[in-house]
C-alpha atoms as a PDB file:
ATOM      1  CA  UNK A   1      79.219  85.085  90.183  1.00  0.00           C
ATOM      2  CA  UNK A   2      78.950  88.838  90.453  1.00  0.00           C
ATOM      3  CA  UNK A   3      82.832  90.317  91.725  1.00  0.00           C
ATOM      4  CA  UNK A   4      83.917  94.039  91.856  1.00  0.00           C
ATOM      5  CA  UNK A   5      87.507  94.013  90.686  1.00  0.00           C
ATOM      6  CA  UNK A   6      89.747  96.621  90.946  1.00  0.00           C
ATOM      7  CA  UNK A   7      93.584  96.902  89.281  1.00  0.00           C
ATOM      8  CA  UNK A   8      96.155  98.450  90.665  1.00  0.00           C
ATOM      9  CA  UNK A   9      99.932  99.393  88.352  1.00  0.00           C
ATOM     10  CA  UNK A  10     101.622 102.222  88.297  1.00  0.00           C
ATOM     11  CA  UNK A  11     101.448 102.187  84.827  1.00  0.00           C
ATOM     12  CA  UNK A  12      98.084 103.427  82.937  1.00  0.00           C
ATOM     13  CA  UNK A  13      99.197 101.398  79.259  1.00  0.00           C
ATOM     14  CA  UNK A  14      99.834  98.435  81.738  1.00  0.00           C
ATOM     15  CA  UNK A  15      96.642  98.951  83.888  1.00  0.00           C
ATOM     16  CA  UNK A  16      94.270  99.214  80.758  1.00  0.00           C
ATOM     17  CA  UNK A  17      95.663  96.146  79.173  1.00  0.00           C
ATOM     18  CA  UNK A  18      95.108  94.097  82.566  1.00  0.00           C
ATOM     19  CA  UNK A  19      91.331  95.484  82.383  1.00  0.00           C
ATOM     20  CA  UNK A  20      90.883  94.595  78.706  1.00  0.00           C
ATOM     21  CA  UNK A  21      92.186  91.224  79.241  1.00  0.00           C
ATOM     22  CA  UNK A  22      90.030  90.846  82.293  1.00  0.00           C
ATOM     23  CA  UNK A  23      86.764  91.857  80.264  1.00  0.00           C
ATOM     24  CA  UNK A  24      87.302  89.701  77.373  1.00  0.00           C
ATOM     25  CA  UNK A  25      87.369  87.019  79.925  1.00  0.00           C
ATOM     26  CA  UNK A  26      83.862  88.454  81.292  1.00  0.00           C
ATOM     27  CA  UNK A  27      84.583  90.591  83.877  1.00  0.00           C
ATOM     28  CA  UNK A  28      84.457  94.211  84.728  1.00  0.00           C
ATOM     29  CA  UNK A  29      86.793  96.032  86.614  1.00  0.00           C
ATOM     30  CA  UNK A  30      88.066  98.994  88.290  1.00  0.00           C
ATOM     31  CA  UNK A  31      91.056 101.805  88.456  1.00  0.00           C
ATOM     32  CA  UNK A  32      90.729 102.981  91.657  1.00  0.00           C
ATOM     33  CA  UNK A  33      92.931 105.825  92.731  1.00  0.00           C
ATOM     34  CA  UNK A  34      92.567 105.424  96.440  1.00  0.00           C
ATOM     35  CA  UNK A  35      92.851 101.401  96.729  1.00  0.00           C
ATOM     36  CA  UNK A  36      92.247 101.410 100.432  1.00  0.00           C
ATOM     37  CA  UNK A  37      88.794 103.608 100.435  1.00  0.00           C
ATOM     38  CA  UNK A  38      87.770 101.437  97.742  1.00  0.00           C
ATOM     39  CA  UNK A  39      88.083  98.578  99.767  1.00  0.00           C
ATOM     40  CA  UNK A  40      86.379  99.774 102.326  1.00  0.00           C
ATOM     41  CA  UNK A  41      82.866  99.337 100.676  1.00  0.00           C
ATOM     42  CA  UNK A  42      81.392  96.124 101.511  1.00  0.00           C
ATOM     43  CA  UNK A  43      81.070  95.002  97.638  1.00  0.00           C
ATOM     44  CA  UNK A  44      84.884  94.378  97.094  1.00  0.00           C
ATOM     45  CA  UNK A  45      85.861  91.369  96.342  1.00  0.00           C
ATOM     46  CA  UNK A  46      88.764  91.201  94.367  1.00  0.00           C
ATOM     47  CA  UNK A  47      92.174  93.709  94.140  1.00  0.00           C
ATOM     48  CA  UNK A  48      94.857  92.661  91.531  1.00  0.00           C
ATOM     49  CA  UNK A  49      97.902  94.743  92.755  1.00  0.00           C
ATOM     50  CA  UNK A  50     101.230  95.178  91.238  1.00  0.00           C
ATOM     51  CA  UNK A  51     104.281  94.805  93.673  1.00  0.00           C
ATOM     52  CA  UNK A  52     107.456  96.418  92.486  1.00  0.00           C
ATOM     53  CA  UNK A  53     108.326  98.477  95.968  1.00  0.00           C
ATOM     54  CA  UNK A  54     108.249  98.123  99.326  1.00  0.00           C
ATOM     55  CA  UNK A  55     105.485 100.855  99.280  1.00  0.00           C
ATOM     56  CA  UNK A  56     103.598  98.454  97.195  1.00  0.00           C
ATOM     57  CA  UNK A  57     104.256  95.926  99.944  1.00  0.00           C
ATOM     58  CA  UNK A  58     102.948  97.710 102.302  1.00  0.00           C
ATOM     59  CA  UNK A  59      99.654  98.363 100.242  1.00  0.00           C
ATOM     60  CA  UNK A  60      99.018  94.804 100.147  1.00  0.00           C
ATOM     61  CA  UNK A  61      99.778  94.119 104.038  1.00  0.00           C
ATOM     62  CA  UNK A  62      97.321  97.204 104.543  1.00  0.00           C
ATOM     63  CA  UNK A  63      94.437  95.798 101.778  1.00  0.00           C
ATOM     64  CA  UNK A  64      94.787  92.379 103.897  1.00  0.00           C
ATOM     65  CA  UNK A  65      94.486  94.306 107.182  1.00  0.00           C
ATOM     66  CA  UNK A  66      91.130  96.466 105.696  1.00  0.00           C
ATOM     67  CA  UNK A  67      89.279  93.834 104.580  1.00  0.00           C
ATOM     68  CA  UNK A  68      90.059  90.222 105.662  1.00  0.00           C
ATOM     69  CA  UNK A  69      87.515  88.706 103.230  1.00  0.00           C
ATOM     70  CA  UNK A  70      89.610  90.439 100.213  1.00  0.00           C
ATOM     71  CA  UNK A  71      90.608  88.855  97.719  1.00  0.00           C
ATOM     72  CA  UNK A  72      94.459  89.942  96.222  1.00  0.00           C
ATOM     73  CA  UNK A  73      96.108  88.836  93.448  1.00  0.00           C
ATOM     74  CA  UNK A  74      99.545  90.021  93.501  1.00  0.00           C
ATOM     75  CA  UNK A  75     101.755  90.510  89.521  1.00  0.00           C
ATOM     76  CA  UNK A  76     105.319  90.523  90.658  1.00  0.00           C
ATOM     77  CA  UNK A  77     108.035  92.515  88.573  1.00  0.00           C
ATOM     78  CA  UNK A  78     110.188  88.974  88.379  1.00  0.00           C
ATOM     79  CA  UNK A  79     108.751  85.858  89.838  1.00  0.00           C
ATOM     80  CA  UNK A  80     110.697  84.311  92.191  1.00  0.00           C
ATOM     81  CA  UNK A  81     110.038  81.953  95.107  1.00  0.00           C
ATOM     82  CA  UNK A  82     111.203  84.207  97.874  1.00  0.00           C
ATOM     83  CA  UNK A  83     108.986  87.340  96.759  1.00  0.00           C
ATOM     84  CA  UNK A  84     105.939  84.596  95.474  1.00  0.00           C
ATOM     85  CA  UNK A  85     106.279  82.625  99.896  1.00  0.00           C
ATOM     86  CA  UNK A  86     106.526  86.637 100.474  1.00  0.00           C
ATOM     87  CA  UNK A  87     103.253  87.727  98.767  1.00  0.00           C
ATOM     88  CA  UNK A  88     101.136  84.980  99.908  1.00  0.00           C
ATOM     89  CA  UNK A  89     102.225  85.068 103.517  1.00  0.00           C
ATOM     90  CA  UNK A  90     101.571  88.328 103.167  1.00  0.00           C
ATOM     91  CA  UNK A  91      97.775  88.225 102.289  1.00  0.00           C
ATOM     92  CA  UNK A  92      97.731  87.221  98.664  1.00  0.00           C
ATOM     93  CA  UNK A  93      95.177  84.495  96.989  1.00  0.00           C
ATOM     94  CA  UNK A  94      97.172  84.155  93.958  1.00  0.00           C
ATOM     95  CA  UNK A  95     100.587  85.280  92.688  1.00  0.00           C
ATOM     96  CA  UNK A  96     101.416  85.382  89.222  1.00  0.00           C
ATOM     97  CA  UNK A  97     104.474  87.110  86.479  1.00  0.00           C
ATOM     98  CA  UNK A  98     103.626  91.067  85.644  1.00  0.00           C
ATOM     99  CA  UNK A  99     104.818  89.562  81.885  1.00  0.00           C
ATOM    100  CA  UNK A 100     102.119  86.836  81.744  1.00  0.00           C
ATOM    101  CA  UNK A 101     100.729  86.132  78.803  1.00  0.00           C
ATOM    102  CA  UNK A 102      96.879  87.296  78.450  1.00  0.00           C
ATOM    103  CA  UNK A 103      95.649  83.498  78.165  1.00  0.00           C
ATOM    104  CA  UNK A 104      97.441  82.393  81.641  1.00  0.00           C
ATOM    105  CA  UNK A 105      96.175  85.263  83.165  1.00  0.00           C
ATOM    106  CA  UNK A 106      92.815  84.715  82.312  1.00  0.00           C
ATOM    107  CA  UNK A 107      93.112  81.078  83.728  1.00  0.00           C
ATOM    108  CA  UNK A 108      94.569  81.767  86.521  1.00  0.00           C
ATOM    109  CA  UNK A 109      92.073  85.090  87.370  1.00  0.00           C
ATOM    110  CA  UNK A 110      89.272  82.463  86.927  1.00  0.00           C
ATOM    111  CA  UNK A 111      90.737  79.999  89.516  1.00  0.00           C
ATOM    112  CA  UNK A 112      90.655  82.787  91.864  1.00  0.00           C
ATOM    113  CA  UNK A 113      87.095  83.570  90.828  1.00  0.00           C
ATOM    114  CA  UNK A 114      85.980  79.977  91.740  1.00  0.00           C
ATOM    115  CA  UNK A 115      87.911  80.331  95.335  1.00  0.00           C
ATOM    116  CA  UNK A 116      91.366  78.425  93.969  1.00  0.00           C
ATOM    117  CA  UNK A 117      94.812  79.210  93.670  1.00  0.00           C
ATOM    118  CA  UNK A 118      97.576  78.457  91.010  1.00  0.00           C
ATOM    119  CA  UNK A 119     100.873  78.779  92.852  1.00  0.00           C
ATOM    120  CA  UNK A 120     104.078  77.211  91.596  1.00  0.00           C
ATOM    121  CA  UNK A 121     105.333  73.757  93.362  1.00  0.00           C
ATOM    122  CA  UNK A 122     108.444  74.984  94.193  1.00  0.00           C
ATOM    123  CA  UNK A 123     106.725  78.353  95.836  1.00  0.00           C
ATOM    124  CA  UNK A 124     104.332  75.382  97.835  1.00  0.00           C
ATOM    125  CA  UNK A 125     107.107  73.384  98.850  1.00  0.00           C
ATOM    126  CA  UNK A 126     108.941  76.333 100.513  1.00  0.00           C
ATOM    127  CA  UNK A 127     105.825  77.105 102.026  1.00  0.00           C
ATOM    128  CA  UNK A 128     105.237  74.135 103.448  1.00  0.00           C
ATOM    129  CA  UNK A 129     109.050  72.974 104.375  1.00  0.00           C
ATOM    130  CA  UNK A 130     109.655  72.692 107.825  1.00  0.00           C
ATOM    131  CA  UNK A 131     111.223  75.611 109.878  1.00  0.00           C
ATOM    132  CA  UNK A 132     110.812  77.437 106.480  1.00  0.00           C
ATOM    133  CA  UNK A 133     112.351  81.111 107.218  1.00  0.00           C
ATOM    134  CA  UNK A 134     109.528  83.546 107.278  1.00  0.00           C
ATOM    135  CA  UNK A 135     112.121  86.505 106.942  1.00  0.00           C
ATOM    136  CA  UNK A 136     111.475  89.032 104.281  1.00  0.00           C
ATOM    137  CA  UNK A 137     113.831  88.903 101.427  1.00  0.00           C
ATOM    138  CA  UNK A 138     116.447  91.479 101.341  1.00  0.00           C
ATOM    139  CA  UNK A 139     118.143  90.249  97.709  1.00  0.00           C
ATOM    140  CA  UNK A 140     116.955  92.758  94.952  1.00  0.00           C
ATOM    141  CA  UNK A 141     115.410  91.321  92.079  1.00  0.00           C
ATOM    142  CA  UNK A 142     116.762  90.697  88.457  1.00  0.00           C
ATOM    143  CA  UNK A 143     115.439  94.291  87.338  1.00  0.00           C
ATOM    144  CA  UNK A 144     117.032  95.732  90.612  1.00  0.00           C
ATOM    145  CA  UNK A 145     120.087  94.236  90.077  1.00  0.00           C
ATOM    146  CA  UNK A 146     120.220  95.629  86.536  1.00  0.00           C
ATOM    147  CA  UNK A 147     119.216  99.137  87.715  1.00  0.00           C
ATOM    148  CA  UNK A 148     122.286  98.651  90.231  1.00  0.00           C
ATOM    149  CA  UNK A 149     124.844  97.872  87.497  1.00  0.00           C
ATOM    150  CA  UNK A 150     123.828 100.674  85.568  1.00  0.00           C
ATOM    151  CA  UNK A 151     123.835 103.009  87.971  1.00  0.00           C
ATOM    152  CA  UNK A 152     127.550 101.236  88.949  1.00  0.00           C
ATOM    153  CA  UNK A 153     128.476 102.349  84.525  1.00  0.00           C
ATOM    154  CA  UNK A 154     127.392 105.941  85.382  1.00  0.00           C
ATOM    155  CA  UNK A 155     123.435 105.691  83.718  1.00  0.00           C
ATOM    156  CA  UNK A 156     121.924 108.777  85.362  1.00  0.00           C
ATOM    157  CA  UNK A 157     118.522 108.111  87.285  1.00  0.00           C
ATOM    158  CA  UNK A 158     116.710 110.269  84.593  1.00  0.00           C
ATOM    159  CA  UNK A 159     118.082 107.850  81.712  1.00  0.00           C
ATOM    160  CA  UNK A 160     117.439 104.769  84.003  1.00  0.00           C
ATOM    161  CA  UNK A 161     113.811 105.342  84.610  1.00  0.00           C
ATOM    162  CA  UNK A 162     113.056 105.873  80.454  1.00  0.00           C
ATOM    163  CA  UNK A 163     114.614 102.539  79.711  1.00  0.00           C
ATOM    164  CA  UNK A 164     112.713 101.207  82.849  1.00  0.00           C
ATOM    165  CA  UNK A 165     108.988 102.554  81.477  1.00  0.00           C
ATOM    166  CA  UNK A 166     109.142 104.892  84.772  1.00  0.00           C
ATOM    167  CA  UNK A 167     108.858 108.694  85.722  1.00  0.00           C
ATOM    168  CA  UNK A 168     111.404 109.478  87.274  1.00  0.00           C
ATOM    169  CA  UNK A 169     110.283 110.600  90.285  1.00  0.00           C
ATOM    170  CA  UNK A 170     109.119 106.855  90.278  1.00  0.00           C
ATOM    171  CA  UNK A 171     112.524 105.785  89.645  1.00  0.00           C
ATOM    172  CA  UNK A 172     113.855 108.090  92.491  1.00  0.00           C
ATOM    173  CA  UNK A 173     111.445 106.105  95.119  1.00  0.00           C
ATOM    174  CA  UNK A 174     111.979 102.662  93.561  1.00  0.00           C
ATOM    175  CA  UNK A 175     115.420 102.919  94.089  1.00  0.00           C
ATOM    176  CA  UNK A 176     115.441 104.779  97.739  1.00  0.00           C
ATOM    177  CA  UNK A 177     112.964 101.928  98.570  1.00  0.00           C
ATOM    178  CA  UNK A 178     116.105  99.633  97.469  1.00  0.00           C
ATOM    179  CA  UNK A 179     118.448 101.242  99.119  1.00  0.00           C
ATOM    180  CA  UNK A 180     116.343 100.733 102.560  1.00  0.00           C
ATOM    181  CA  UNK A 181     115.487  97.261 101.477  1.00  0.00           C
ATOM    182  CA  UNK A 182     119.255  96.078 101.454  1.00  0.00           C
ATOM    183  CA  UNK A 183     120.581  98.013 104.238  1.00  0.00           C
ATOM    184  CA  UNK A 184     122.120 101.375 102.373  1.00  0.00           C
ATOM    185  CA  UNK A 185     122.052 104.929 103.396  1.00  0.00           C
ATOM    186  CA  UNK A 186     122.058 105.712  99.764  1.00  0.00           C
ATOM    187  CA  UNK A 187     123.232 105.541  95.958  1.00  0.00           C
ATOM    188  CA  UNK A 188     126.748 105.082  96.972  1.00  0.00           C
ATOM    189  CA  UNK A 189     126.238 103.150 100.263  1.00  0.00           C
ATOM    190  CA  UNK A 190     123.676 101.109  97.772  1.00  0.00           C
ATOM    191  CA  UNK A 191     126.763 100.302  94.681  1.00  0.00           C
ATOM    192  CA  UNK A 192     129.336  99.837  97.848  1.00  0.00           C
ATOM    193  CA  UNK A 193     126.807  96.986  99.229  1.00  0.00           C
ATOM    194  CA  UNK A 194     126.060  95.158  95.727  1.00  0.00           C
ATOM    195  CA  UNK A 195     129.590  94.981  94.998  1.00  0.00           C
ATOM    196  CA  UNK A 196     130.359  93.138  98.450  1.00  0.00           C
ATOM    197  CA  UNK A 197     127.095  90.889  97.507  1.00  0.00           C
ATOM    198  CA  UNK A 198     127.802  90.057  93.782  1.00  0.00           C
ATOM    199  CA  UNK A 199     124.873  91.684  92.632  1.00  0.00           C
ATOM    200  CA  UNK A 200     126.748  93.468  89.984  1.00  0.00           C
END
């Protein structure tokens, strides 16, 4: 079966890896820069898409809204079965770790080639339990959480996004799209909030 594939990560180490992986499996893929005019063209089949921000979120409620016969694989930052219900109510065919090993992702990119999907039986039974809330998650991930508490000791964003593999102008909009996600104005309104939570 002939696909067009494209990859989508903010990070070009990370991207290259996922499309060296992806062609010792057999297939060829893409880096598009501009994911939605790419999927545009009546060839796409396939987008594998990194979610880390609500930004990236969007991007993947946007690919689903371009092109309903697209297929997206989402990599999420830290699986979880509130950001995996997320994803695939959301649009995606598959969700898998950011951290998987090259073998798993191989398998599971092939179930998605054949028209299947690998998703975790706790992720299906929240999917399919009764009056299951359909409300996006507002908790920050494992990473987030981390980037709060060291923000909380004084790390300075510019330190923060090194350790995190970032730019930090990345950093800056990672964390503003925090801040938004759970409901602060900003850094302080942001440390004020986790505290009250327990996330740090």
């Amino acid at each position: 079966m002939l696909v067009r594939i494209a990859v989508a990560d903010p990070l070009p180490v990370f991207r290259h890896g996922v499309v060296e992986i992806l062609r010792d499996a057999g297939f060829e893929s893409e880096t598009p820069d501009d994911l939605l005019a790419w999927v545009r063209d009546e060839q796409t089949t396939i987008v594998i898409l990194t979610l880390q921000s609500e930004a990236d979120w969007r991007m993947l409620e946007g690919l689903r809204r371009t092109a309903a016969d697209l297929v997206l694989v989402a990599l999420l930052e830290q699986m979880s079965v509130p950001d995996s219900v997320r994803a695939l109510r959301a649009g995606a065919a598959c969700v898998m770790a950011r951290d998987a090993s090259p073998s798993a992702f191989r398998e599971r990119f092939r179930a998605v080639v054949r028209g299947e999907s690998v998703v975790p039986v706790e992720v299906l039974r929240e999917l399919a339990a009764p009056g299951a809330d359909i409300t996006e998650p507002n908790e920050p991930s494992a990473a987030e959480r981390d980037w709060l508490r060291n923000l909380a000791r004084g790390t300075t964003v510019g330190r923060l996004a090194a350790e995190a593999g970032y730019s930090e102008r990345m950093m800056f909009r990672l964390l503003r799209d925090l801040y938004t996600r759970i409901g602060a104005q900003g850094r302080t309104d942001a440390l004020i909030t986790a505290q009250q939570h327990g996330w740090l």
